[in-house]
Protein backbone atom coordinates (compact mmCIF):
# COMPACT_ATOMS: atom_id res chain seq x y z
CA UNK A 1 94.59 55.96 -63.25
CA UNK A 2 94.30 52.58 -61.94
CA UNK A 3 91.39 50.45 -62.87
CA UNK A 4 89.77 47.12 -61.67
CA UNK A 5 86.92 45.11 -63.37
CA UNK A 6 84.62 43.08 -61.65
CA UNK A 7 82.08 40.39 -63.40
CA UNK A 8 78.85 40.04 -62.35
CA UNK A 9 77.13 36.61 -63.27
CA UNK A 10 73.87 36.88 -64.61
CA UNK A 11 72.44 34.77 -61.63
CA UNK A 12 73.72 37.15 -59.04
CA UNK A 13 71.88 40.33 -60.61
CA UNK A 14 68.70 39.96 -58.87
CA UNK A 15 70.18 39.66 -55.72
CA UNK A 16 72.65 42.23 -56.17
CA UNK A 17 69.64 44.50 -56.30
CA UNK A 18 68.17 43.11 -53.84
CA UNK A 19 71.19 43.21 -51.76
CA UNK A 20 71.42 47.11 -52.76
CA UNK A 21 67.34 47.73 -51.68
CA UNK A 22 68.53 46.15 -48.40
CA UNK A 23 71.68 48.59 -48.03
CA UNK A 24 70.14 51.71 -48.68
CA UNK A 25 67.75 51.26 -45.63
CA UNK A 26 70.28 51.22 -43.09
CA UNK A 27 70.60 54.10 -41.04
CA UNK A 28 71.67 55.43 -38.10
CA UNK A 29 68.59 54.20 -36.02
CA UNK A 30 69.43 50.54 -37.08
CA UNK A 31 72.33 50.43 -34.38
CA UNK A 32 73.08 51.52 -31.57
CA UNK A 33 76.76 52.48 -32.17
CA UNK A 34 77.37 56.26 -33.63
CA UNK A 35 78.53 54.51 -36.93
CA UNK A 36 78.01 51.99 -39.43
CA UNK A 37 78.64 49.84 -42.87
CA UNK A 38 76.23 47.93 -44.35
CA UNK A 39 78.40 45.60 -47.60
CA UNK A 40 76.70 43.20 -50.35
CA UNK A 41 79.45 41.82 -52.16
CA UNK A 42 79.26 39.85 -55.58
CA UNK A 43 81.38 36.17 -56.67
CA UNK A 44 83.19 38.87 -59.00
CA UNK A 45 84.13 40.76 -56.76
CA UNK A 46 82.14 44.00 -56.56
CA UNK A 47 81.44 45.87 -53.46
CA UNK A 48 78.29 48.32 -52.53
CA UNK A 49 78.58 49.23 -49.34
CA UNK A 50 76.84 52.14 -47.16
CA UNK A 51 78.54 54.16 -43.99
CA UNK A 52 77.79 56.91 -41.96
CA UNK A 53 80.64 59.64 -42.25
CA UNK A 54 80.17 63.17 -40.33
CA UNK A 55 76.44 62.47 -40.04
CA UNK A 56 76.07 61.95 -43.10
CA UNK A 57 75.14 58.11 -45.24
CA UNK A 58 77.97 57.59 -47.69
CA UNK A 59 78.11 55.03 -50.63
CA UNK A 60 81.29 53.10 -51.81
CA UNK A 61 81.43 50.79 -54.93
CA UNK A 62 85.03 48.95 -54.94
CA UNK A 63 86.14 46.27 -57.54
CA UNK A 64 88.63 43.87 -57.50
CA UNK A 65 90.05 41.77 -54.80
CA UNK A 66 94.30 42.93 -55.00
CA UNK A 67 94.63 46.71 -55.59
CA UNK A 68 91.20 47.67 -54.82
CA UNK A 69 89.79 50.68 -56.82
CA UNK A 70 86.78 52.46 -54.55
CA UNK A 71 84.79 55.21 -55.78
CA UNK A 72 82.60 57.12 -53.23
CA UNK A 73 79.08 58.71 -53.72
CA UNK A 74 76.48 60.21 -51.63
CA UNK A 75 73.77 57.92 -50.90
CA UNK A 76 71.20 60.39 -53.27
CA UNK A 77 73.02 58.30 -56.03
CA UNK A 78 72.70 54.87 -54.84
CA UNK A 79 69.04 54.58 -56.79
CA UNK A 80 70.69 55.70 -60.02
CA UNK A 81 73.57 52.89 -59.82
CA UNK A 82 70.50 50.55 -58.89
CA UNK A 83 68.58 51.40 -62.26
CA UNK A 84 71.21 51.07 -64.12
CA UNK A 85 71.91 47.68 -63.04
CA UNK A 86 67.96 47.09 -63.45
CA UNK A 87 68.08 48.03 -67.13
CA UNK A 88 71.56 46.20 -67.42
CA UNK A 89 69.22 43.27 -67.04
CA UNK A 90 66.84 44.19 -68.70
CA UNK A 91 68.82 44.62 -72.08
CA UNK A 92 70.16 41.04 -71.32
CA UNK A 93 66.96 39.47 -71.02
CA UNK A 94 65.67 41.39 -74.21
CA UNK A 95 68.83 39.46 -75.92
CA UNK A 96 67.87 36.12 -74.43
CA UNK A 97 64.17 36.32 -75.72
CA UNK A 98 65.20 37.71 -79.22
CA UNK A 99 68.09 34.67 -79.04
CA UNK A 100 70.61 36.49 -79.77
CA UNK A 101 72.71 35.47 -76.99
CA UNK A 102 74.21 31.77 -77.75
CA UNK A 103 75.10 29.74 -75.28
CA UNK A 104 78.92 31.00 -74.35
CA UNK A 105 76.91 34.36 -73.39
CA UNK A 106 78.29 36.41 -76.59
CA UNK A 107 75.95 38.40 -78.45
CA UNK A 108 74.74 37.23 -82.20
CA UNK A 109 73.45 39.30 -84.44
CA UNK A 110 70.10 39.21 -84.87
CA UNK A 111 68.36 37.14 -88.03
CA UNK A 112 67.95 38.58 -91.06
């Protein structure tokens, strides 16, 4: 099995959600051509995109840059990946406010 990671910066999460709200509105009525891909791509190198396959809106998440690894969805899933992001950042900023993230982005333990 070949794997890939991608980093996303803290900074970029908002607009990577964004960026995925935006995605999962295109359609086949936003061009004129019989197909399409809509992308949003992170610094790290992660990938959403959205296509139309067989009349039908597809989802692909790929990670890395060299040796690519995609995975494919249908685009019922694409809120899922979205919340999970959402609550990604929401842990993080739950860390932040409790300080137990320093300032190299590791996690402390909390105070006793």
């Amino acid at each position: 099995m070949i794997k890939s990671t991608s980093y996303i910066d803290y900074d970029e999460i908002d607009s990577l959600i964004s960026g995925i709200d935006y995605i999962s509105k295109v359609n086949n009525s936003s061009t004129s051509f019989s197909s399409f891909q809509a992308d949003y791509s992170t610094k790290g190198g992660l990938r959403v995109s959205t296509f139309s396959m067989n009349n039908e809106i597809k989802v692909a998440i790929s990670s890395g840059r060299i040796n690519k690894v995609k995975a494919y969805f249908n685009i019922l899933f694409l809120p899922d990946i979205r919340e999970l992001i959402g609550q990604a950042k929401n842990k993080i900023d739950a860390l932040k406010v409790n300080k137990q993230i320093n300032k190299w982005g590791q996690i402390e333990p909390p105070p006793v």
